[in-house]
Protein backbone atom coordinates (compact mmCIF):
# COMPACT_ATOMS: atom_id res chain seq x y z
CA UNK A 1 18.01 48.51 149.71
CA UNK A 2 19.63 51.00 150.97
CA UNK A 3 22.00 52.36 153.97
CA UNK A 4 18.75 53.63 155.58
CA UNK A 5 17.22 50.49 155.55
CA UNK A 6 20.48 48.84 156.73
CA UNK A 7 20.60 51.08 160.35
CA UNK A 8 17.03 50.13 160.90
CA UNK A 9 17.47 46.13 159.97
CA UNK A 10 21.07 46.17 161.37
CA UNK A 11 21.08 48.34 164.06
CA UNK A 12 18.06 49.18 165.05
CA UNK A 13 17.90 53.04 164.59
CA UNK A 14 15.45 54.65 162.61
CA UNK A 15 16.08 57.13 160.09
CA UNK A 16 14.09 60.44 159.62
CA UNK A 17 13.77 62.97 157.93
CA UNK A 18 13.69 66.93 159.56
CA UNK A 19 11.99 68.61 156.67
CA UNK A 20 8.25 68.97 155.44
CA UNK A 21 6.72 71.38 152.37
CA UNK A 22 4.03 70.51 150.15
CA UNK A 23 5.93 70.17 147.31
CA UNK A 24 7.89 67.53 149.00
CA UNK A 25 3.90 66.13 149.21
CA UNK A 26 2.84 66.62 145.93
CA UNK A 27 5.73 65.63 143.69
CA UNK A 28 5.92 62.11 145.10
CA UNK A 29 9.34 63.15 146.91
CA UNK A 30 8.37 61.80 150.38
CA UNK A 31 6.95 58.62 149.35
CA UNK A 32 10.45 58.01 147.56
CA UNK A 33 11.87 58.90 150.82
CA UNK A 34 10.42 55.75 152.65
CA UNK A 35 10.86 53.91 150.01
CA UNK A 36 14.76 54.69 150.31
CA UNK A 37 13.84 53.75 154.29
CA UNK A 38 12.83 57.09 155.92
CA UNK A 39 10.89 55.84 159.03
CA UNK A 40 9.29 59.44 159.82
CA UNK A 41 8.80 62.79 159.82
CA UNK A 42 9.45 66.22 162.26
CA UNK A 43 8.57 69.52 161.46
CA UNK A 44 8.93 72.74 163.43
CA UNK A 45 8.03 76.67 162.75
CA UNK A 46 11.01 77.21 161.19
CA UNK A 47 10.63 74.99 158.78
CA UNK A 48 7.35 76.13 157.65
CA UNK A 49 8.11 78.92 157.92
CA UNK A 50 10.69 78.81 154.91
CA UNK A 51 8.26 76.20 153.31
CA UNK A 52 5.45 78.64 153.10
CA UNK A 53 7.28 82.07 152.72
CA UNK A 54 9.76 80.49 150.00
CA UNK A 55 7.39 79.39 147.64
CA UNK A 56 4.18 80.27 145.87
CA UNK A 57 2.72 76.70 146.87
CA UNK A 58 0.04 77.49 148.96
CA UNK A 59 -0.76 81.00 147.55
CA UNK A 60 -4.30 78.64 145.68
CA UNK A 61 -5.31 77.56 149.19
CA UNK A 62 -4.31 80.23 151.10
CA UNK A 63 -6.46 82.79 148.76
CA UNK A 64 -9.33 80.46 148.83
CA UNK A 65 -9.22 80.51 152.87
CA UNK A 66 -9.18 84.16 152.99
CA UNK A 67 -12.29 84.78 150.03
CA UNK A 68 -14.19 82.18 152.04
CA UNK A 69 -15.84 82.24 155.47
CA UNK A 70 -14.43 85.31 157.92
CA UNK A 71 -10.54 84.05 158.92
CA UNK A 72 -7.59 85.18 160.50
CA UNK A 73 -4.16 84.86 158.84
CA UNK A 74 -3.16 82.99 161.66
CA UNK A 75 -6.23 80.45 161.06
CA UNK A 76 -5.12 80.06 157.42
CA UNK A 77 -1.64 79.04 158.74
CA UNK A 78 -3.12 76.30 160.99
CA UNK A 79 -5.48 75.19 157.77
CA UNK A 80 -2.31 74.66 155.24
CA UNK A 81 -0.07 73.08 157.92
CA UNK A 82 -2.46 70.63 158.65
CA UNK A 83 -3.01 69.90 155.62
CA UNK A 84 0.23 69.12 154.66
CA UNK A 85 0.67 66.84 158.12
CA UNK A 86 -2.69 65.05 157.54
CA UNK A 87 -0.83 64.00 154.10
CA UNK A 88 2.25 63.20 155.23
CA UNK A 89 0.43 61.24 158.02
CA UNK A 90 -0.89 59.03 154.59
CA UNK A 91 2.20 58.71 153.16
CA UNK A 92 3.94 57.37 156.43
CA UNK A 93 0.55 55.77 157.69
CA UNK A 94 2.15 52.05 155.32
CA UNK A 95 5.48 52.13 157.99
CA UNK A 96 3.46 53.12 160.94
CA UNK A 97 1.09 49.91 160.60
CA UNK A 98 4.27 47.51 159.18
CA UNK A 99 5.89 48.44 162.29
CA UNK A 100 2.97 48.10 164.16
CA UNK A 101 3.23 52.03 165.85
CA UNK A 102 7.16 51.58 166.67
CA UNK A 103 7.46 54.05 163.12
CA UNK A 104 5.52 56.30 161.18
CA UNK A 105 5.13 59.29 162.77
CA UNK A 106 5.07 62.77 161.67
CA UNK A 107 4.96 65.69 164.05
CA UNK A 108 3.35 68.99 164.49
CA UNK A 109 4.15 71.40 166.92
CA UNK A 110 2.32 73.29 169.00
CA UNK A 111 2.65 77.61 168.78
CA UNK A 112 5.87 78.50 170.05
CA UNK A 113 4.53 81.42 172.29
CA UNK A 114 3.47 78.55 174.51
CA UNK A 115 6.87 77.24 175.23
CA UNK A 116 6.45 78.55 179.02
CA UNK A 117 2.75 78.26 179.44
CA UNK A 118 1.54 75.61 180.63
CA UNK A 119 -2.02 75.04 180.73
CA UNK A 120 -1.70 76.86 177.02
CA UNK A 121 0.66 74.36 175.70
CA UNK A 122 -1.88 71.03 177.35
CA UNK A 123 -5.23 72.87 175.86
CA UNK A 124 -3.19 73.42 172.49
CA UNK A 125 -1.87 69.95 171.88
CA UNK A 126 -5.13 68.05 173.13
CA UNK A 127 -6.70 70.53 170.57
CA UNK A 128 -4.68 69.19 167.48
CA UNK A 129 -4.57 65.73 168.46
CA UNK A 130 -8.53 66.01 168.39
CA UNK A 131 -8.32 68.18 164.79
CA UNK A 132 -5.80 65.47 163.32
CA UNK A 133 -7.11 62.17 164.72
CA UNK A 134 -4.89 60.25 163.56
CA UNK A 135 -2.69 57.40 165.48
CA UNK A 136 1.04 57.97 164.21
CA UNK A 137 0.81 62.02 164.96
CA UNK A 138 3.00 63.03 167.37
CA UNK A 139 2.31 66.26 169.21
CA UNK A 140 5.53 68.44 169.97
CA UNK A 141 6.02 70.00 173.35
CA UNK A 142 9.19 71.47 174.07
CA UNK A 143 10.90 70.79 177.35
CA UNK A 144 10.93 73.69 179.12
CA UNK A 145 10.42 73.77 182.54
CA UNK A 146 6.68 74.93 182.50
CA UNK A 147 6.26 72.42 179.26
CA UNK A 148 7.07 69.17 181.39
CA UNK A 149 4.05 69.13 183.16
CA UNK A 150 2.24 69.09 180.21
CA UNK A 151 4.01 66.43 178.26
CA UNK A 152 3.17 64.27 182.05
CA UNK A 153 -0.91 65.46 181.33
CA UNK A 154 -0.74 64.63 177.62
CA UNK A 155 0.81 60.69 178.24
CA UNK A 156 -1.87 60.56 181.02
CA UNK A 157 -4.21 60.83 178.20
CA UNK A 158 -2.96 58.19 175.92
CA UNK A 159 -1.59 61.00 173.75
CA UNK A 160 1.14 60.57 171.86
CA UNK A 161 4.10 63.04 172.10
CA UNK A 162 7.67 64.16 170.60
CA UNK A 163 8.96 66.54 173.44
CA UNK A 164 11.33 68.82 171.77
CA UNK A 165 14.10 71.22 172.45
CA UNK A 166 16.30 68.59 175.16
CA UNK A 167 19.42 70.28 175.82
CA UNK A 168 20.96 68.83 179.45
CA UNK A 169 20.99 65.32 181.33
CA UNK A 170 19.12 66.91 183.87
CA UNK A 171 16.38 68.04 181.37
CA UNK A 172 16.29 64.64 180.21
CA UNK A 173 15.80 62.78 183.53
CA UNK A 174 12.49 64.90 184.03
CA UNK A 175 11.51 64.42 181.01
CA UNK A 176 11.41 60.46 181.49
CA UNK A 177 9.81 61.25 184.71
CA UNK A 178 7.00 62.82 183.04
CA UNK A 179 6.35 60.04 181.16
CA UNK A 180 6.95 57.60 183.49
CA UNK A 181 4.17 58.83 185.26
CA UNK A 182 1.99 59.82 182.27
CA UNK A 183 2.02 56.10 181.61
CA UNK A 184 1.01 55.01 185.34
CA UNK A 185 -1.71 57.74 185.64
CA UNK A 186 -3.37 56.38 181.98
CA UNK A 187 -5.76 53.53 182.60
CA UNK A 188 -5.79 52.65 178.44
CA UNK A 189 -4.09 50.48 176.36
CA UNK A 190 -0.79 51.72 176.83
CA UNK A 191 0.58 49.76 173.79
CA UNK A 192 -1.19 52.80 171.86
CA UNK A 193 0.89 55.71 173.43
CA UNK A 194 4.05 56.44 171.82
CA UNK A 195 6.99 59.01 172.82
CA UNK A 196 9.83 59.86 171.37
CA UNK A 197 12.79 62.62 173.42
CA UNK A 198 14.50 65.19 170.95
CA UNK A 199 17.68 65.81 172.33
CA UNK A 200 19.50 68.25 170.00
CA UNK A 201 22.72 67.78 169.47
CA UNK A 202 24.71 70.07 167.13
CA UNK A 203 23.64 73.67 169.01
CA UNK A 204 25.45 72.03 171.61
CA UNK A 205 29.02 72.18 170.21
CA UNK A 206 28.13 75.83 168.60
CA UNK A 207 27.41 77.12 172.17
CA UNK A 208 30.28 75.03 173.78
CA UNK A 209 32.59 75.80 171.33
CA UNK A 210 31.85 79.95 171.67
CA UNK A 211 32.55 79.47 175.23
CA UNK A 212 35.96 77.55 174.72
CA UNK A 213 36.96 80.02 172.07
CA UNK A 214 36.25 82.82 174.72
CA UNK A 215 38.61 80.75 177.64
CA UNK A 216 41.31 80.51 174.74
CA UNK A 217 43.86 77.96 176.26
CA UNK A 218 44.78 75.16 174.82
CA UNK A 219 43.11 72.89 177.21
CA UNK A 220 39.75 74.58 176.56
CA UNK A 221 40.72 74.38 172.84
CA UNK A 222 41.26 70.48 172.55
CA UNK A 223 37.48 70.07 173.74
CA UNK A 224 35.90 71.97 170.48
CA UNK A 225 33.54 69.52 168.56
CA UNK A 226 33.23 67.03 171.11
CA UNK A 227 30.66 67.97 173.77
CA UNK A 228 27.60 67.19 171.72
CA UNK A 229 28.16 63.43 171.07
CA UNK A 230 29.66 63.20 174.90
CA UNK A 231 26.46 63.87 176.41
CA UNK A 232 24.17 62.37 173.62
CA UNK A 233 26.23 59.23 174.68
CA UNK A 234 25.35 59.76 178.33
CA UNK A 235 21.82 60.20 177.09
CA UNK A 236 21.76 56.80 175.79
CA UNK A 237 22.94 55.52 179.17
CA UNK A 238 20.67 57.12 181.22
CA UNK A 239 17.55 56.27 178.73
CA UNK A 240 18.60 52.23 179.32
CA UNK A 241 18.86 52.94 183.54
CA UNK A 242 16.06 54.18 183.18
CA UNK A 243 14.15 51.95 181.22
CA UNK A 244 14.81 49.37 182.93
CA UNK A 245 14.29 47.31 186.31
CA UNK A 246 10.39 47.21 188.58
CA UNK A 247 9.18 50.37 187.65
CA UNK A 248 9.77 49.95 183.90
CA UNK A 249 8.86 46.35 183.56
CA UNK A 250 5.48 47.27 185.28
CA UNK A 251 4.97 49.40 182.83
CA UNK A 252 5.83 47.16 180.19
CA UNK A 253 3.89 44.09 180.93
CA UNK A 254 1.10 46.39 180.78
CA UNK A 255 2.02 46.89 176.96
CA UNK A 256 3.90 50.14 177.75
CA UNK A 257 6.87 51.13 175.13
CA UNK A 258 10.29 53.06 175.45
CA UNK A 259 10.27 56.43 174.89
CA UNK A 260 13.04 56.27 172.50
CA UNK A 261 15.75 58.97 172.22
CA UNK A 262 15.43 61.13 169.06
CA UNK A 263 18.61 62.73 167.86
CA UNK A 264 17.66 66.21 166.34
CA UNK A 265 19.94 69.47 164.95
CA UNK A 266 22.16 66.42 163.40
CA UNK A 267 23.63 68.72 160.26
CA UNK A 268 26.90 70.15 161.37
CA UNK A 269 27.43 73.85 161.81
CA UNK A 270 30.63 74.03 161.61
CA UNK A 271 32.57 73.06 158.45
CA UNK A 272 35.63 71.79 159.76
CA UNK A 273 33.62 69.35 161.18
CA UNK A 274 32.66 65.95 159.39
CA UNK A 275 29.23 65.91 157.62
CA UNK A 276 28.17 63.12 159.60
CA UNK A 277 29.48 63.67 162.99
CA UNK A 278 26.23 63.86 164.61
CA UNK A 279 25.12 60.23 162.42
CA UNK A 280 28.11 58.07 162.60
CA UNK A 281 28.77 58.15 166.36
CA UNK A 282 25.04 58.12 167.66
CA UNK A 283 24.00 54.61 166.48
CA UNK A 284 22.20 52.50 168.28
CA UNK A 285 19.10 50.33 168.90
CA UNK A 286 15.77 51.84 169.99
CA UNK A 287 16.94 55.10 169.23
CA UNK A 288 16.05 57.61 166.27
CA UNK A 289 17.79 60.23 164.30
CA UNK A 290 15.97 63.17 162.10
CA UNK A 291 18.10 64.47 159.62
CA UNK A 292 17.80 67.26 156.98
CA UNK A 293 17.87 66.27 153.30
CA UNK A 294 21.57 67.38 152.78
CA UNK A 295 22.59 64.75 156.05
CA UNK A 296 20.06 62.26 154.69
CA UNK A 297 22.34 62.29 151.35
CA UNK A 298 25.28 62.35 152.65
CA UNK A 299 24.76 59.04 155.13
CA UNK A 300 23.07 57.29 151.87
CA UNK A 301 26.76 58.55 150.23
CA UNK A 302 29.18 57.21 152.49
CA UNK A 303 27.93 56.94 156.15
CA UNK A 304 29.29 54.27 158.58
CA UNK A 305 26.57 51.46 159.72
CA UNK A 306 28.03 50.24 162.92
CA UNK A 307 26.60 50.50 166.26
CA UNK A 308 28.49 53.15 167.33
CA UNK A 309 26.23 54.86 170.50
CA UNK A 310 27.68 53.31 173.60
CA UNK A 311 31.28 53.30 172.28
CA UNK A 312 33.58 55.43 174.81
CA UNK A 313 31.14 56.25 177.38
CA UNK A 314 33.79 56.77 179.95
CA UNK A 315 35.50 58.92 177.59
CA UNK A 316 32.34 60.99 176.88
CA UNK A 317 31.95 61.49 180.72
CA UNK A 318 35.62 62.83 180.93
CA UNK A 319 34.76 65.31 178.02
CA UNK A 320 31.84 66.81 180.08
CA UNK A 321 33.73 66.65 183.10
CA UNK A 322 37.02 68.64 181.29
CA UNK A 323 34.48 70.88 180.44
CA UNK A 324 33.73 72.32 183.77
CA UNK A 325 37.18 71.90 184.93
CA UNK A 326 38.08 74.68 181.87
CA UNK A 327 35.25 76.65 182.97
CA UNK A 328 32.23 75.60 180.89
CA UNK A 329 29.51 74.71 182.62
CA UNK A 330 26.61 72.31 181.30
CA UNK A 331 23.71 73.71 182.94
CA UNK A 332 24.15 76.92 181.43
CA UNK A 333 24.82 75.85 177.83
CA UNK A 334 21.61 74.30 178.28
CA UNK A 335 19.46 77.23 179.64
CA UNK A 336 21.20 79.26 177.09
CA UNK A 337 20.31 76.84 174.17
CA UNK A 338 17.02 76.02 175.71
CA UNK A 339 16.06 80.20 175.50
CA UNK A 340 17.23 80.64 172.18
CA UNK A 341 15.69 77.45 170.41
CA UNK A 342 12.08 78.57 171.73
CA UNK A 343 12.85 82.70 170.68
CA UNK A 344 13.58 80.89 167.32
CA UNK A 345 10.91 79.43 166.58
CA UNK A 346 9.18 82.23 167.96
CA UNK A 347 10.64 84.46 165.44
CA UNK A 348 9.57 82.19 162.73
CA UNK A 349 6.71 81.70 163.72
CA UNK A 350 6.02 85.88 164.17
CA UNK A 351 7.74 86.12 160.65
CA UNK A 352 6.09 83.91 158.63
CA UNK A 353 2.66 85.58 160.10
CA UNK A 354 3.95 88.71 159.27
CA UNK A 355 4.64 87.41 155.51
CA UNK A 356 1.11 85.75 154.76
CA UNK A 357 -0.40 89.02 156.31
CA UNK A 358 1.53 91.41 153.51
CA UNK A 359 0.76 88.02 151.13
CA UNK A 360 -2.75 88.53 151.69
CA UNK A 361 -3.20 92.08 151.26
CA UNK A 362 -1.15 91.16 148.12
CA UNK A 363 -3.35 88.34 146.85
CA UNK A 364 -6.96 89.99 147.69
CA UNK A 365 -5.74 93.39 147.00
């Protein structure tokens, strides 16, 4: 046993892992992973993009793609990724059906030039729940204005989703509205949809702590590092209001479950900071955390189990509060974050095509 399994058994969180190449698959590296007690799996563009560009593991399949029937680069990209989710899906599918659905998952996002399209981003993620038919695949949205609606359509379908890039309270709240009412409007077995909210937590103090370096007094100064657990704290308390009381147990006497909140962007940025600053303070029941490998070492080295997540919640609302009285805003740390997370992984994303198209003018000469 280890520490992972001790936060799931003891506290209830479950550990994952933010990180997913196919030599990860095809060493035997992820299936020692949940047997240390990873839970799941989340993926993004970056990621594969530095997978795929940083290795020669899927130069084989990628060559065979291109010398077979007529397809695009970016058609080759959507063949190895899925690949590589469809196994992972195996390796986790042993969790997912111990846990009966609460674990398990692995996610796949959908193209990050959809982040404000709407209809795009519903016809995209019905498409690869449909390609990868599998029941513990979660479908990434981010939650961007314009991608809200669609997480709402996709729930409404009995489709299971990990809505990504959460960067404000007020985000948040509509993004438990959406699938609130995904869950009403679907007329299934609702004990078959799963959700999980990715509120991203480390960007947070980077952005805040720019802006508090630019006011330069002290009492802007003595908030640095602690604005990203604050409102990940207030998360958690919103996520129990609001599941909880007539709406909510409607829902859940129909077989309906939490949309647990996901704690993502959990390495720290900053080295002054501790390792696990973004682990230790966030535990708590029905919630999740995705880590990278380094944070996943680290909390199997010397991280704290203790339920930590609603410990100075008045505290955390003075911190945001502070904040604005200094002159840093929230609500646009969040729009600010929110822009740049989806023009990253849109730059990934355009990179990483860019790469396989010079790889395969390299590979078929």
């Amino acid at each position: 046993m280890t520490k992972l399994h001790d936060l799931f058994n003891e506290q209830g969180q479950s550990p994952w892992i933010d990180n997913l190449k196919r030599g990860f698959l095809t060493s035997g590296g992820l299936e020692g992973l949940v047997d240390d007690g990873i839970r799941g799996v989340t993926s993004n563009p970056t990621i594969f993009q530095k997978a795929i560009s940083g290795s020669d593991d899927y130069n084989d399949q990628f060559k065979t793609i291109l010398e077979g029937e007529k397809r695009s680069v970016q058609d080759a990209y959507w063949d190895m990724v899925v690949d590589d989710i469809e196994d992972a899906l195996r390796v986790l599918r042993r969790v997912y059906d111990s846990s009966e659905g609460r674990d398990g998952y692995v996610s796949l996002e959908v193209a990050p030039s959809l982040a404000h399209d709407t209809d795009g981003t519903i016809a995209s993620a019905r498409n690869l729940h449909e390609r990868v038919d599998e029941p513990n695949l979660f479908v990434k949205i981010p939650a961007t204005e314009e991608g809200t609606p669609a997480i709402q359509q996709m729930i409404s379908e009995g489709r299971s989703i990990n809505v990504t890039l959460i960067f404000s309270l007020d985000r948040y709240a509509a993004v438990i509205e959406a699938y609130l009412a995904g869950l009403e409007a679907y007329d299934g077995d609702l004990s078959e949809v799963a959700s999980v909210a990715s509120f991203f937590v480390s960007r947070v103090d980077t952005e805040v702590d720019r802006r508090l370096e630019a006011v330069g007094s002290d009492d802007a100064l003595a908030f640095r590092g602690k604005a990203a657990v604050a409102q990940a704290k207030l998360a958690y308390r919103l996520f129990r209001e609001k599941f909880s009381g007539a709406r909510w147990d409607a829902l859940e006497a129909r077989g309906a479950r939490v949309q647990r909140p996901l704690w993502a962007s959990t390495s720290v940025k900053n080295e002054d900071y501790p390792d696990l600053l973004y682990v230790d303070n966030l535990i708590g029941d029905d919630t999740v955390n995705t880590m990278p490998d380094k944070t996943v070492e680290a909390f199997m080295d010397h991280g704290t189990v203790a339920r930590t997540i609603d410990e100075g919640v008045d505290e955390a609302q003075a911190t945001i509060d502070g904040l604005a009285e200094v002159g840093v805003e929230m609500s646009e740390v969040s729009h600010t974050l929110e822009d740049e997370g989806a023009a990253t992984f849109s730059k990934s994303f355009d990179e990483l095509i860019q790469s396989l198209t010079d790889k395969a003018d390299d590979l078929t000469g």
